[in-house]
PDB file of N, CA and C in Angstrom:
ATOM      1  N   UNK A   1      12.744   0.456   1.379  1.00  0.00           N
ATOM      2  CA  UNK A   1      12.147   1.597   0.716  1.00  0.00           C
ATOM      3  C   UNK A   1      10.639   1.598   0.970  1.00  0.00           C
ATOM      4  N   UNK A   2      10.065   2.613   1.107  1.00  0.00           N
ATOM      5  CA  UNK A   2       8.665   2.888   1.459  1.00  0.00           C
ATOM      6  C   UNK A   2       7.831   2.657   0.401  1.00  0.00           C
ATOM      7  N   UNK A   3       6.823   2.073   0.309  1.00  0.00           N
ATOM      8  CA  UNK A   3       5.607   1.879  -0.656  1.00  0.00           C
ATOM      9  C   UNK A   3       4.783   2.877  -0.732  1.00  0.00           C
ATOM     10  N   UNK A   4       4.841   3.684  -1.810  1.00  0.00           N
ATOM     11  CA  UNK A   4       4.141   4.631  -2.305  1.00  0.00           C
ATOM     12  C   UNK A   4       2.387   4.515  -2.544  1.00  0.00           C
ATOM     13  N   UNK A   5       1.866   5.126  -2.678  1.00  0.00           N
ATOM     14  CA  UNK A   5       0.067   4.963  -3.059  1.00  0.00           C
ATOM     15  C   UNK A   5       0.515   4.954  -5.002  1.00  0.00           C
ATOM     16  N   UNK A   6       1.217   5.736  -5.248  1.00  0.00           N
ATOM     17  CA  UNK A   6       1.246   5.445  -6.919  1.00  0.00           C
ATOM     18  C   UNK A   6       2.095   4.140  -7.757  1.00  0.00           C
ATOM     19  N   UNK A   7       2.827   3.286  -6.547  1.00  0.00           N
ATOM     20  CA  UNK A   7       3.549   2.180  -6.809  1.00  0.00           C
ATOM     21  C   UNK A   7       2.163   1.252  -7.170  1.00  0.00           C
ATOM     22  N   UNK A   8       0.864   1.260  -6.567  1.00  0.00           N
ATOM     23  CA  UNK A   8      -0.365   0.708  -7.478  1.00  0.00           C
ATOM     24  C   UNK A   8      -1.119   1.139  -8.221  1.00  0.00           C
ATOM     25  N   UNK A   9      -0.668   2.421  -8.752  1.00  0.00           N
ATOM     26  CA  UNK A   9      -1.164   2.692 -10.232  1.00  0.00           C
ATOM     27  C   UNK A   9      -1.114   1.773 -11.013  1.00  0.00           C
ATOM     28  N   UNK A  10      -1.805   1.929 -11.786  1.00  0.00           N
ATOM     29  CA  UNK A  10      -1.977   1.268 -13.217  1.00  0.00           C
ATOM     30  C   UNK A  10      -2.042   1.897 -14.578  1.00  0.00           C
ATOM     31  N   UNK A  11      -1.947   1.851 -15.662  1.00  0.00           N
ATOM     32  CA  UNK A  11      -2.522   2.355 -16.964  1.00  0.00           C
ATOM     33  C   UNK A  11      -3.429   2.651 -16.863  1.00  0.00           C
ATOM     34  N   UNK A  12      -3.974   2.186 -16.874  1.00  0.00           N
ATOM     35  CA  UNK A  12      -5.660   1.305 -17.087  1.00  0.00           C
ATOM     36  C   UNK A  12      -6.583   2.554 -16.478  1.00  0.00           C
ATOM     37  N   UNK A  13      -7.251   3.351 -16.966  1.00  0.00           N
ATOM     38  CA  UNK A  13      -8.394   3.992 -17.088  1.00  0.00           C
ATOM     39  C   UNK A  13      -9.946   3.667 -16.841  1.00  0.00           C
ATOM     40  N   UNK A  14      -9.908   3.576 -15.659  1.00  0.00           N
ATOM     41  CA  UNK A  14     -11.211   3.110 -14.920  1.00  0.00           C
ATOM     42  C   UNK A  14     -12.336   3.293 -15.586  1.00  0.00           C
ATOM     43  N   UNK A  15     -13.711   2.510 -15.832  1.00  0.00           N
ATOM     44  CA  UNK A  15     -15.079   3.025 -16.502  1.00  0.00           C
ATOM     45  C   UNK A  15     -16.162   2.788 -15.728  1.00  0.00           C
ATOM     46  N   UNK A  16     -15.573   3.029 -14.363  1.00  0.00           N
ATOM     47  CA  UNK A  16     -16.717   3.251 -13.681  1.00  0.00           C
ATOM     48  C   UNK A  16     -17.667   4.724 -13.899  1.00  0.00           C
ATOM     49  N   UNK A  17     -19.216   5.199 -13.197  1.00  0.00           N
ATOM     50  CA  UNK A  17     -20.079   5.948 -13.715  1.00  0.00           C
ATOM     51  C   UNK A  17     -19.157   6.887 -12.767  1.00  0.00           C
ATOM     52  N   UNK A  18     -19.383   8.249 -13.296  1.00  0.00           N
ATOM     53  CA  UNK A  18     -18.914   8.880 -12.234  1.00  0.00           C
ATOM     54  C   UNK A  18     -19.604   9.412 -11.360  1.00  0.00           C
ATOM     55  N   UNK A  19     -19.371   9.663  -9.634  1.00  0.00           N
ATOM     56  CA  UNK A  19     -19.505   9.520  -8.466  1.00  0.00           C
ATOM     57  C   UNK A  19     -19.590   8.042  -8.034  1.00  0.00           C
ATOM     58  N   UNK A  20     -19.172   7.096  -8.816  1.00  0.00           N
ATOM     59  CA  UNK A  20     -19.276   5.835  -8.285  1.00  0.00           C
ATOM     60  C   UNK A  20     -18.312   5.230  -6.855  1.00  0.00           C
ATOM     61  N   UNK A  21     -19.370   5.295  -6.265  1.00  0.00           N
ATOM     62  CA  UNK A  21     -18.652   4.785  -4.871  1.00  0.00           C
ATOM     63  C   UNK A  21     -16.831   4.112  -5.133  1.00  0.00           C
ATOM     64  N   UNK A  22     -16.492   3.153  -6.374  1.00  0.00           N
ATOM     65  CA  UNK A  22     -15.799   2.300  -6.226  1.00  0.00           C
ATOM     66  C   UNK A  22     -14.238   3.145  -6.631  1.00  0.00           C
ATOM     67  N   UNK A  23     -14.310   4.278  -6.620  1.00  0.00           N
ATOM     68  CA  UNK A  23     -13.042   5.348  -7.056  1.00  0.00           C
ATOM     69  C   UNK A  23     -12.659   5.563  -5.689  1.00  0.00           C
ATOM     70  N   UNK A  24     -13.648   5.518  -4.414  1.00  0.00           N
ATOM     71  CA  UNK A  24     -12.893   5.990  -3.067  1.00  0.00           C
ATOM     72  C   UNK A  24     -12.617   4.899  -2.590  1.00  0.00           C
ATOM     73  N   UNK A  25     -13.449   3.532  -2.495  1.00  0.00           N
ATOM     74  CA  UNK A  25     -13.061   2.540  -2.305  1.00  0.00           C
ATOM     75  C   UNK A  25     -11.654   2.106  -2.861  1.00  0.00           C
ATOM     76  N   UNK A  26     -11.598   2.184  -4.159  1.00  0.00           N
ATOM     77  CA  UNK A  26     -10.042   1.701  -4.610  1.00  0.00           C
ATOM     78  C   UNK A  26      -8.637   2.624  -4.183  1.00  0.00           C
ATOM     79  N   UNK A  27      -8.948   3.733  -4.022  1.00  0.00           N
ATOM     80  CA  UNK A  27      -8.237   5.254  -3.249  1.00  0.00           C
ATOM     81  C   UNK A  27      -7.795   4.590  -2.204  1.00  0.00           C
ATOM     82  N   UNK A  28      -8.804   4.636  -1.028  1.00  0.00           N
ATOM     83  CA  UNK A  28      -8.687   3.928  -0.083  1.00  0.00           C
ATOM     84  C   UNK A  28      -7.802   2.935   0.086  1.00  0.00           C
ATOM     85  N   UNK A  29      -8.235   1.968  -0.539  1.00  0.00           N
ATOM     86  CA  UNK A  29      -7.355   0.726  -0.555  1.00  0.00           C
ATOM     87  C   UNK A  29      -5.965   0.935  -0.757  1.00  0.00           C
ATOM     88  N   UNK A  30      -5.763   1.507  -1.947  1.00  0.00           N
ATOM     89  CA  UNK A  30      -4.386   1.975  -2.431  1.00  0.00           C
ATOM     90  C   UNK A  30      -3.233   2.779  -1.292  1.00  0.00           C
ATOM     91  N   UNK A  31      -4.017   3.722  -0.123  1.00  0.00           N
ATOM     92  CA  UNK A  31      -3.941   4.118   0.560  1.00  0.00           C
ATOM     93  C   UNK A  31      -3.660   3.606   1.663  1.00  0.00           C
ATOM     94  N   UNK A  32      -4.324   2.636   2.077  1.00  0.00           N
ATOM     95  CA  UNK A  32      -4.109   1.862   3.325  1.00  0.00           C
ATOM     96  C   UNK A  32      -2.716   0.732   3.151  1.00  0.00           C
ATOM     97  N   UNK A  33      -3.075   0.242   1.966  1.00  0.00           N
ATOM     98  CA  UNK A  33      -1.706  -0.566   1.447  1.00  0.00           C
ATOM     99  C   UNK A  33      -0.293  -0.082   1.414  1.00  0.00           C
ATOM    100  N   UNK A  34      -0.201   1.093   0.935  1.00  0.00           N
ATOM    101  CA  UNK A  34       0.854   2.049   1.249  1.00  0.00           C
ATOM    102  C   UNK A  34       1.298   2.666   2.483  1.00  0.00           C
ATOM    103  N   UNK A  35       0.312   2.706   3.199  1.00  0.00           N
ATOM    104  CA  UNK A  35       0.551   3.281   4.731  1.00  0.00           C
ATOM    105  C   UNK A  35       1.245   1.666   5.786  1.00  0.00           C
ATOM    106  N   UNK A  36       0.413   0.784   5.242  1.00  0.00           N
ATOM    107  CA  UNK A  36       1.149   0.108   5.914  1.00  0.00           C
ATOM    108  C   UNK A  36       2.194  -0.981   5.179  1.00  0.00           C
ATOM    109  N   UNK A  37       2.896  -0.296   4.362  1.00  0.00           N
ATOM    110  CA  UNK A  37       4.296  -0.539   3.408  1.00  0.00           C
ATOM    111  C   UNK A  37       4.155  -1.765   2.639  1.00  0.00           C
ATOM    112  N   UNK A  38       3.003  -2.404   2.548  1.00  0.00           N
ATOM    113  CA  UNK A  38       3.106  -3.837   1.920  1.00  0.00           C
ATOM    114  C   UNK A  38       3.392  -3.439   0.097  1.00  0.00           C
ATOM    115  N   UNK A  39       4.234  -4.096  -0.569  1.00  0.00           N
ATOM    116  CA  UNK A  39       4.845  -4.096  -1.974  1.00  0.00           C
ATOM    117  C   UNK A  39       3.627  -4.700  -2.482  1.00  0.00           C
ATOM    118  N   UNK A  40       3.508  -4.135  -4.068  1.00  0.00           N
ATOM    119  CA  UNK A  40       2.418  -4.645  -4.788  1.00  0.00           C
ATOM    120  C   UNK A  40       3.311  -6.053  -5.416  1.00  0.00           C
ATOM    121  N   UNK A  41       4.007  -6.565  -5.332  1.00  0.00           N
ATOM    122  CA  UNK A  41       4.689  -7.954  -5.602  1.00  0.00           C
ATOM    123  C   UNK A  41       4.243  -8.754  -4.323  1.00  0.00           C
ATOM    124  N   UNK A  42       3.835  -8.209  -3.304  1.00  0.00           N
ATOM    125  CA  UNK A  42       3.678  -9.010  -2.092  1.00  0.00           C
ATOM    126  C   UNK A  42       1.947  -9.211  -2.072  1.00  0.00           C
ATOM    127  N   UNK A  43       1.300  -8.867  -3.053  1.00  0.00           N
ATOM    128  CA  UNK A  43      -0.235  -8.855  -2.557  1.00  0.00           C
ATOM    129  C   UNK A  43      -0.564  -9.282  -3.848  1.00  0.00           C
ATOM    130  N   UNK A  44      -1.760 -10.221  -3.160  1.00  0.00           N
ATOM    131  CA  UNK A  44      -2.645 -10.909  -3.918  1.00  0.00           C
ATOM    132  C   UNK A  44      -4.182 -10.966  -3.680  1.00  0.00           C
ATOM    133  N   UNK A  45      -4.885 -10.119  -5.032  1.00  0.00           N
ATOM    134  CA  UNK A  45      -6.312  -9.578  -4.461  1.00  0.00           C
ATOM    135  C   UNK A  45      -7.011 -10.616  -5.435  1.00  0.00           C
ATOM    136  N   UNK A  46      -8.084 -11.235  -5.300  1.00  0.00           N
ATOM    137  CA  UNK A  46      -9.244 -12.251  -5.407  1.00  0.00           C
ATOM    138  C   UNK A  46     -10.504 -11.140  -6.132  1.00  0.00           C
ATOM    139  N   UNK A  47     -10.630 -10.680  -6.898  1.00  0.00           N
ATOM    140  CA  UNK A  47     -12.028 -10.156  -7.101  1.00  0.00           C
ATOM    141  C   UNK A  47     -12.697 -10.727  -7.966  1.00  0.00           C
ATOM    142  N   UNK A  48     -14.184 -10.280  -7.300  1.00  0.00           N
ATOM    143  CA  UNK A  48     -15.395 -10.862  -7.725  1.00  0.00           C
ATOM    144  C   UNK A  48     -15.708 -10.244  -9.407  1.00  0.00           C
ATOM    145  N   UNK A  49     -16.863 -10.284  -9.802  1.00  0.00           N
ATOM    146  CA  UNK A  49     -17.172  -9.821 -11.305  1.00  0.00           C
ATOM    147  C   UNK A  49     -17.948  -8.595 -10.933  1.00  0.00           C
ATOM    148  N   UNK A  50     -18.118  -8.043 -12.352  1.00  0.00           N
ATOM    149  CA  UNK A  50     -19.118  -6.884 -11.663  1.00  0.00           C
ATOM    150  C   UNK A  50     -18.232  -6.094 -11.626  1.00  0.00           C
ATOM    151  N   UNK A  51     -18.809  -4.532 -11.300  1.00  0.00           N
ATOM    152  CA  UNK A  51     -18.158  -2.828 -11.335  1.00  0.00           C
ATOM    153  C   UNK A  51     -16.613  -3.186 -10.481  1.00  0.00           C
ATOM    154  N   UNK A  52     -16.636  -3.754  -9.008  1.00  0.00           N
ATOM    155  CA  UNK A  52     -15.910  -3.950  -8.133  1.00  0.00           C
ATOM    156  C   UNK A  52     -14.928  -4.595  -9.192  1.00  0.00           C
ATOM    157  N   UNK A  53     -14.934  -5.494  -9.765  1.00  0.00           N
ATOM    158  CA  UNK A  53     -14.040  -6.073  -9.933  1.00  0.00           C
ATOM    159  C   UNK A  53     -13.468  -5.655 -11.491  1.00  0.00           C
ATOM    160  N   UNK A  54     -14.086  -5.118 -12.040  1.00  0.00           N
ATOM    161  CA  UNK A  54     -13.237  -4.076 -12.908  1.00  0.00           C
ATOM    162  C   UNK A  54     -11.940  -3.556 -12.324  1.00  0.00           C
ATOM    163  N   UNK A  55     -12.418  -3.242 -10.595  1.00  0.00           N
ATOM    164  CA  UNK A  55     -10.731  -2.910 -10.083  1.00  0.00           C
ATOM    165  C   UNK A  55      -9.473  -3.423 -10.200  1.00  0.00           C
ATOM    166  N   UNK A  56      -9.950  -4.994 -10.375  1.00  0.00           N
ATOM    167  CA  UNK A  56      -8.785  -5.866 -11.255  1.00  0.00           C
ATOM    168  C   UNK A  56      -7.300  -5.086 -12.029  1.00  0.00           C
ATOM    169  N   UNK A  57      -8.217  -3.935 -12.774  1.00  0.00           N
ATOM    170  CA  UNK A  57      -7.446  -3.458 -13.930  1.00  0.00           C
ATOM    171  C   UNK A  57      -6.891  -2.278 -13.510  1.00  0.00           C
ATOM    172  N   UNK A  58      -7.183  -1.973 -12.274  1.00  0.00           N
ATOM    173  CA  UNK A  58      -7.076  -0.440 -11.685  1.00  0.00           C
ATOM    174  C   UNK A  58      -6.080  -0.399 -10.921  1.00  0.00           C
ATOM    175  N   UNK A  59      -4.988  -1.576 -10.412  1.00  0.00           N
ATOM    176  CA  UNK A  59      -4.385  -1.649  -9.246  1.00  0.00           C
ATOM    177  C   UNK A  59      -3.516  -2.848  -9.450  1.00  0.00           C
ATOM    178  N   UNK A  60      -2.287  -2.338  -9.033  1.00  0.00           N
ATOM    179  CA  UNK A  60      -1.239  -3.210  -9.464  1.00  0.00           C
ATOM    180  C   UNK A  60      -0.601  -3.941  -8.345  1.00  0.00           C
ATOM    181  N   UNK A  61      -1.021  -5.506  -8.594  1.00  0.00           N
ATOM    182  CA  UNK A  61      -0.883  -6.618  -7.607  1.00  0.00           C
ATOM    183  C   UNK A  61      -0.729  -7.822  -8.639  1.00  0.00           C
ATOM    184  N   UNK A  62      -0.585  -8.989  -7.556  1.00  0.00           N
ATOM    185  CA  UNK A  62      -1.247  -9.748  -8.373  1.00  0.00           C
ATOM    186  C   UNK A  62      -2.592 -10.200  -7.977  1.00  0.00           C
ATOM    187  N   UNK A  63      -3.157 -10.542  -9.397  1.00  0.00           N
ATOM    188  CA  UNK A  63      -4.684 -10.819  -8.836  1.00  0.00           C
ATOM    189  C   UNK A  63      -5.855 -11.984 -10.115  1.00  0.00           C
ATOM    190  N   UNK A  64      -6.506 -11.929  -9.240  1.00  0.00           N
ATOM    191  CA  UNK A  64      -7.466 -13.329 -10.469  1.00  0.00           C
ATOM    192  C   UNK A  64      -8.745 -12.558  -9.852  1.00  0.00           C
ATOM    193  N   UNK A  65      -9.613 -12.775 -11.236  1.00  0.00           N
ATOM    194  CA  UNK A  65     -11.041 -12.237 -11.576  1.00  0.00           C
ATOM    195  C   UNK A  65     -11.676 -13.744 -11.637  1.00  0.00           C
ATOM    196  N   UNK A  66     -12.734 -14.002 -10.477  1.00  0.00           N
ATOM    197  CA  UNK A  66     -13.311 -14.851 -10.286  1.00  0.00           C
ATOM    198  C   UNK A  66     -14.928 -14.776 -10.657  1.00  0.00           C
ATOM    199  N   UNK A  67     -15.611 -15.671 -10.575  1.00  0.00           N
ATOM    200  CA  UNK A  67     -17.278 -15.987 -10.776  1.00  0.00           C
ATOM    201  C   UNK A  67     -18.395 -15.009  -9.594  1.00  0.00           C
ATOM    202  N   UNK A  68     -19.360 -14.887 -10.201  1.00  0.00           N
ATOM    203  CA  UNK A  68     -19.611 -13.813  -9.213  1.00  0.00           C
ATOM    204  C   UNK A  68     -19.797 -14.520  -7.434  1.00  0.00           C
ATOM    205  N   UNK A  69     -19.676 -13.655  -6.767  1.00  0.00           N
ATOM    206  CA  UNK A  69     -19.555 -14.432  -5.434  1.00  0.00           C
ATOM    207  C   UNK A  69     -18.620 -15.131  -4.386  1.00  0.00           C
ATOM    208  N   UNK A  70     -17.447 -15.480  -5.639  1.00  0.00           N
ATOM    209  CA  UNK A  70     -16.668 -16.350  -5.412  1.00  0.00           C
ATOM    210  C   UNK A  70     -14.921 -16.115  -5.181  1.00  0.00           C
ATOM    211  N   UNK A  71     -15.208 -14.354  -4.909  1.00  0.00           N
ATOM    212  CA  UNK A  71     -13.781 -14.108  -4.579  1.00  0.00           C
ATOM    213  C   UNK A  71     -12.978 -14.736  -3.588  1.00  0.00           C
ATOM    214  N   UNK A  72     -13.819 -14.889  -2.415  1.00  0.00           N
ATOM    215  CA  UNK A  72     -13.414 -15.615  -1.312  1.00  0.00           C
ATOM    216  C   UNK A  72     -12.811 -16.602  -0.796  1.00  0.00           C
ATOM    217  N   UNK A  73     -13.310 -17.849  -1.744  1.00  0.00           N
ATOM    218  CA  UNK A  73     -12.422 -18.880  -1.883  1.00  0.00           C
ATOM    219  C   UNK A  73     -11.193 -19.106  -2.661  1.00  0.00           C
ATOM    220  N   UNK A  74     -10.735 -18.236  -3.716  1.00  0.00           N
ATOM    221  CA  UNK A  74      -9.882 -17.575  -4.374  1.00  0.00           C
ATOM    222  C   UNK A  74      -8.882 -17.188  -3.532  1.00  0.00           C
ATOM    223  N   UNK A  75      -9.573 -16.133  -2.912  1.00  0.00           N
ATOM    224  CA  UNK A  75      -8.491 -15.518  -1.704  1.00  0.00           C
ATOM    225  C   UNK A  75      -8.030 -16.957  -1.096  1.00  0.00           C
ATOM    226  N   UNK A  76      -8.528 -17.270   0.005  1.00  0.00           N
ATOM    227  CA  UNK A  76      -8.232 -18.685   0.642  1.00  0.00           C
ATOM    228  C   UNK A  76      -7.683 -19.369   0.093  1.00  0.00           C
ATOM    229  N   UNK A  77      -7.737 -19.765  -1.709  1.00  0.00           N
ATOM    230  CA  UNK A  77      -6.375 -20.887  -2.274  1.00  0.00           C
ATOM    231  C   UNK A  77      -5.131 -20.009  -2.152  1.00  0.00           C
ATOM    232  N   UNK A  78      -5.785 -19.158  -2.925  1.00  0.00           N
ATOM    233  CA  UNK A  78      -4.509 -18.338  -2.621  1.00  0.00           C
ATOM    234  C   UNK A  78      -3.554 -18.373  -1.535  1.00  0.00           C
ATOM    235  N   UNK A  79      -4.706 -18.170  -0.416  1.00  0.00           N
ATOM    236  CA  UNK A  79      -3.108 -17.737   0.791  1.00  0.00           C
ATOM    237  C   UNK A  79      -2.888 -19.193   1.305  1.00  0.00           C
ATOM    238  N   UNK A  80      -3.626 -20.346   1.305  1.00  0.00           N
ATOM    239  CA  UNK A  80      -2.898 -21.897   1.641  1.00  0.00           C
ATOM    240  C   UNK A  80      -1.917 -21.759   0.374  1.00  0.00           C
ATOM    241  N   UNK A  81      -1.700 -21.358  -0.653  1.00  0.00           N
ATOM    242  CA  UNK A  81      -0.581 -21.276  -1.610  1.00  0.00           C
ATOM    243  C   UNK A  81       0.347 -21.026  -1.284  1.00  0.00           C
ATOM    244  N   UNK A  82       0.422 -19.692  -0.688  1.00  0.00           N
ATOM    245  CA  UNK A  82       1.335 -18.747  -0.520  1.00  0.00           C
ATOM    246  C   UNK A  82       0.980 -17.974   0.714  1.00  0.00           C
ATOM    247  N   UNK A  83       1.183 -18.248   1.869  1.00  0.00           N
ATOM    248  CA  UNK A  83       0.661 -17.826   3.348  1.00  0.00           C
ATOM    249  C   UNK A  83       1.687 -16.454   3.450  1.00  0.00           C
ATOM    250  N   UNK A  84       2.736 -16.417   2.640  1.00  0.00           N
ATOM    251  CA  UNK A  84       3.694 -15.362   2.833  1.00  0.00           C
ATOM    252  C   UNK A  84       2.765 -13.417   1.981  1.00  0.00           C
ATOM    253  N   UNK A  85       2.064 -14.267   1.187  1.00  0.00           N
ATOM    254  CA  UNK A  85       1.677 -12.868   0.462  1.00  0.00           C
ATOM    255  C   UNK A  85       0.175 -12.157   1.556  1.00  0.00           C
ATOM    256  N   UNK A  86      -0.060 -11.100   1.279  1.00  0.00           N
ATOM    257  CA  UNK A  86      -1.086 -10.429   1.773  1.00  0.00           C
ATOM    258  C   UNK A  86      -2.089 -10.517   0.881  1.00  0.00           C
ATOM    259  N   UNK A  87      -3.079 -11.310   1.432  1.00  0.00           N
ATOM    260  CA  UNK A  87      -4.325 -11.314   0.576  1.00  0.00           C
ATOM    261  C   UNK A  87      -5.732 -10.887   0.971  1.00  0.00           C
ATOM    262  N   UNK A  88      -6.319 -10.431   0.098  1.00  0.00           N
ATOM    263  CA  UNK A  88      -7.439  -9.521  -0.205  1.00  0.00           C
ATOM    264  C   UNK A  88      -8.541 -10.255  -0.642  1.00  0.00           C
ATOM    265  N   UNK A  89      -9.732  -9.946  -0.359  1.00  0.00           N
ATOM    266  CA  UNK A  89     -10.856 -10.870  -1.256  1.00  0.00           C
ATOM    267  C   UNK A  89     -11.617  -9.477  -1.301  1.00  0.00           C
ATOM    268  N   UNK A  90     -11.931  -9.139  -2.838  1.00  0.00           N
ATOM    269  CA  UNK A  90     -12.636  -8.037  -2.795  1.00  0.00           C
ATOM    270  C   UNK A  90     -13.773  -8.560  -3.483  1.00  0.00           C
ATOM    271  N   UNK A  91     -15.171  -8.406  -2.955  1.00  0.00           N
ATOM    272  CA  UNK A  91     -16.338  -8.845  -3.514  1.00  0.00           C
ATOM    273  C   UNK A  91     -17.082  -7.988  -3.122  1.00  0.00           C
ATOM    274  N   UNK A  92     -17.832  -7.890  -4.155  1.00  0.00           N
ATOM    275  CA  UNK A  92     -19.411  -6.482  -4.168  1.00  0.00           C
ATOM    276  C   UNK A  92     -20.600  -7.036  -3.496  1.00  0.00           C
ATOM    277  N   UNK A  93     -21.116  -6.518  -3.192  1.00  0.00           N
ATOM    278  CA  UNK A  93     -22.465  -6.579  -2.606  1.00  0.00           C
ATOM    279  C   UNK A  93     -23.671  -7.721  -2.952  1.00  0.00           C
ATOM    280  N   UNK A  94     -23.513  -7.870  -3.811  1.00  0.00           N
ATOM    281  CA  UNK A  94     -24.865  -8.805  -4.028  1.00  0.00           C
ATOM    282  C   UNK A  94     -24.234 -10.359  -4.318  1.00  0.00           C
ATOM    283  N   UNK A  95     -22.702  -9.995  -4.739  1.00  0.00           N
ATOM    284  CA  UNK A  95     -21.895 -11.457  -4.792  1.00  0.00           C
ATOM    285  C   UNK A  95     -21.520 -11.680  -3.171  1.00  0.00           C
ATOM    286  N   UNK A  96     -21.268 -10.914  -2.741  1.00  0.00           N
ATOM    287  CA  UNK A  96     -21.122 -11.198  -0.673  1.00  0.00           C
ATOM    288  C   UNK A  96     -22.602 -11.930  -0.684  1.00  0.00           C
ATOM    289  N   UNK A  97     -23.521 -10.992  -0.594  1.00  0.00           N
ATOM    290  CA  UNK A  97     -24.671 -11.615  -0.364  1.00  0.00           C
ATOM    291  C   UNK A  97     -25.698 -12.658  -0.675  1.00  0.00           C
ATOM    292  N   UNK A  98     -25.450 -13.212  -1.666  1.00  0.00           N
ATOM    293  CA  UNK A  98     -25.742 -14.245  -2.319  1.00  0.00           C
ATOM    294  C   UNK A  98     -25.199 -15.316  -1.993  1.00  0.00           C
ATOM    295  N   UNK A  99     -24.255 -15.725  -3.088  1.00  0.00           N
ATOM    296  CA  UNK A  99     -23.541 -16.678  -3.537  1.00  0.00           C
ATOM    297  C   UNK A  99     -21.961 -16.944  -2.429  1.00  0.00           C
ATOM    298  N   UNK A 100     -21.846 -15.344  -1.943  1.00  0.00           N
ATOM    299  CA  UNK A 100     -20.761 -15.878  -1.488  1.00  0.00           C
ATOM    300  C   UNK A 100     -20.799 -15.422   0.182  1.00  0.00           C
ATOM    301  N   UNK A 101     -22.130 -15.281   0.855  1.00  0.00           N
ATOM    302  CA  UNK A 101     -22.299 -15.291   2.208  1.00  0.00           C
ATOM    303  C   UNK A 101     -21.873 -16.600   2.545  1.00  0.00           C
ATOM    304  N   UNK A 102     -22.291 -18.110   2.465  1.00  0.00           N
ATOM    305  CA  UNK A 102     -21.665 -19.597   2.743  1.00  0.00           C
ATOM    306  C   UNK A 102     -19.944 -19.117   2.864  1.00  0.00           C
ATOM    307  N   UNK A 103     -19.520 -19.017   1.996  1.00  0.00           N
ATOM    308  CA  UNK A 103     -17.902 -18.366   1.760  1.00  0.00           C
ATOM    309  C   UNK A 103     -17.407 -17.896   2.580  1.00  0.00           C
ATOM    310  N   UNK A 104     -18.155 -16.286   3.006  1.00  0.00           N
ATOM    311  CA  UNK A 104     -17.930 -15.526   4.025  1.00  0.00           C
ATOM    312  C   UNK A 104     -17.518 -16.398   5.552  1.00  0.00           C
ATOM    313  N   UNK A 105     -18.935 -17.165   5.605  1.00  0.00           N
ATOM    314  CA  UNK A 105     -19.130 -18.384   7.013  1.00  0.00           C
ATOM    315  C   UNK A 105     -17.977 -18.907   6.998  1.00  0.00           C
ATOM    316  N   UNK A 106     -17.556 -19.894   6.006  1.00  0.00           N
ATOM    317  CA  UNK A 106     -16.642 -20.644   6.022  1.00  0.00           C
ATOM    318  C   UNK A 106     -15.262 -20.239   6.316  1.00  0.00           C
ATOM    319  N   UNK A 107     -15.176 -19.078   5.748  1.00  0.00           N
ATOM    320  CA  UNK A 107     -13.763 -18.481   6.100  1.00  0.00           C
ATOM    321  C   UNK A 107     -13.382 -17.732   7.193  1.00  0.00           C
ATOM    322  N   UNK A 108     -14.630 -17.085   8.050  1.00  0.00           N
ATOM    323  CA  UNK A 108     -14.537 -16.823   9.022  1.00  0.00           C
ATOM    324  C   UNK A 108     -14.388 -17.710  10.039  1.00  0.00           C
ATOM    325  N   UNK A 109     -14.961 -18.835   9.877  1.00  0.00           N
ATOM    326  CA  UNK A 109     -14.771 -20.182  11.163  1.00  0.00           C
ATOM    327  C   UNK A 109     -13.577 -21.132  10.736  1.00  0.00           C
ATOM    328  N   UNK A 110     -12.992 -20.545   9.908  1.00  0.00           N
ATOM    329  CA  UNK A 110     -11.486 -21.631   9.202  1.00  0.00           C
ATOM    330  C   UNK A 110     -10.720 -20.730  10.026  1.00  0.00           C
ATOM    331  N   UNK A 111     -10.900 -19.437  10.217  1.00  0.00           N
ATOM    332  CA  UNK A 111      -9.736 -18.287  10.762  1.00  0.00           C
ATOM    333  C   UNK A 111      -8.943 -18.169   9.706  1.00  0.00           C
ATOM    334  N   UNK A 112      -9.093 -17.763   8.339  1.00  0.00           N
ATOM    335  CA  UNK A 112      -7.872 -17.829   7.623  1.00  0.00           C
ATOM    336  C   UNK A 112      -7.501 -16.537   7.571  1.00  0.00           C
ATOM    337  N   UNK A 113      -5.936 -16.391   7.414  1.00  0.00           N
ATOM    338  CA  UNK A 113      -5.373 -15.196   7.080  1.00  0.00           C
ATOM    339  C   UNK A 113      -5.830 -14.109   6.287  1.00  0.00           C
ATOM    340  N   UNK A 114      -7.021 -13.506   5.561  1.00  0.00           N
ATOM    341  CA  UNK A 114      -7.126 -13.136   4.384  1.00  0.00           C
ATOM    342  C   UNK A 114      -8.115 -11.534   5.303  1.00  0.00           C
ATOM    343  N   UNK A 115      -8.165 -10.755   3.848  1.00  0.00           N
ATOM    344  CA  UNK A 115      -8.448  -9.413   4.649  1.00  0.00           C
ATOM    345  C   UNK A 115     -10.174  -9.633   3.391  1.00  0.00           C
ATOM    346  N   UNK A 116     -11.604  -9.461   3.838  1.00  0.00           N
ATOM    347  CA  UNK A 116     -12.455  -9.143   3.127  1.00  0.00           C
ATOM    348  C   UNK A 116     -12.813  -8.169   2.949  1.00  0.00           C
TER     349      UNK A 116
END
């Protein structure tokens, strides 16, 4: 059966500002996930703290709300956990850039499975 864009709905009533970038971003996402049929039982998203990761509540997966910066390595236990699920590391801007650029490095020269 085909994976719908509303199979990751949620309840949950977003409080982001409105025109906030992170409504097309999560669209998007929801979108791309569905197009390419992956089940929200099959995905596991890592987000950071902060507006972004309010998306936590917006999108139905499974998923863990991490320290700022630190989605990344999250993602990465994650998929040495479970190499079978599709995983996500969603982190905002100033947690990429900070705290979790080292992260970024590391996971890019490990080659791990994970989508940032």
């Amino acid at each position: 059966m085909a994976v719908k864009v509303t199979d990751y709905n949620s309840p949950n009533i977003p409080t982001w500002c409105p025109g906030c970038g992170n409504f097309a971003i999560h669209a998007s996402l929801k979108k791309a996930l569905s197009e390419m049929d992956i089940s929200p039982s099959e995905l596991f998203i890592a987000f950071d703290i902060g507006c972004n990761g309010n998306g936590a509540d917006m999108i139905t997966s499974y998923g863990f709300k991490g320290l700022h910066g630190r989605s990344i390595p999250l993602a990465v236990g994650a998929h040495l956990a479970n190499r079978r699920m599709t995983t996500i590391a969603d982190i905002g801007d100033g947690g990429c850039f900070h705290e979790g650029l080292d992260h970024l490095i590391h996971a890019i020269r490990s080659n791990y499975n994970i989508t940032i």
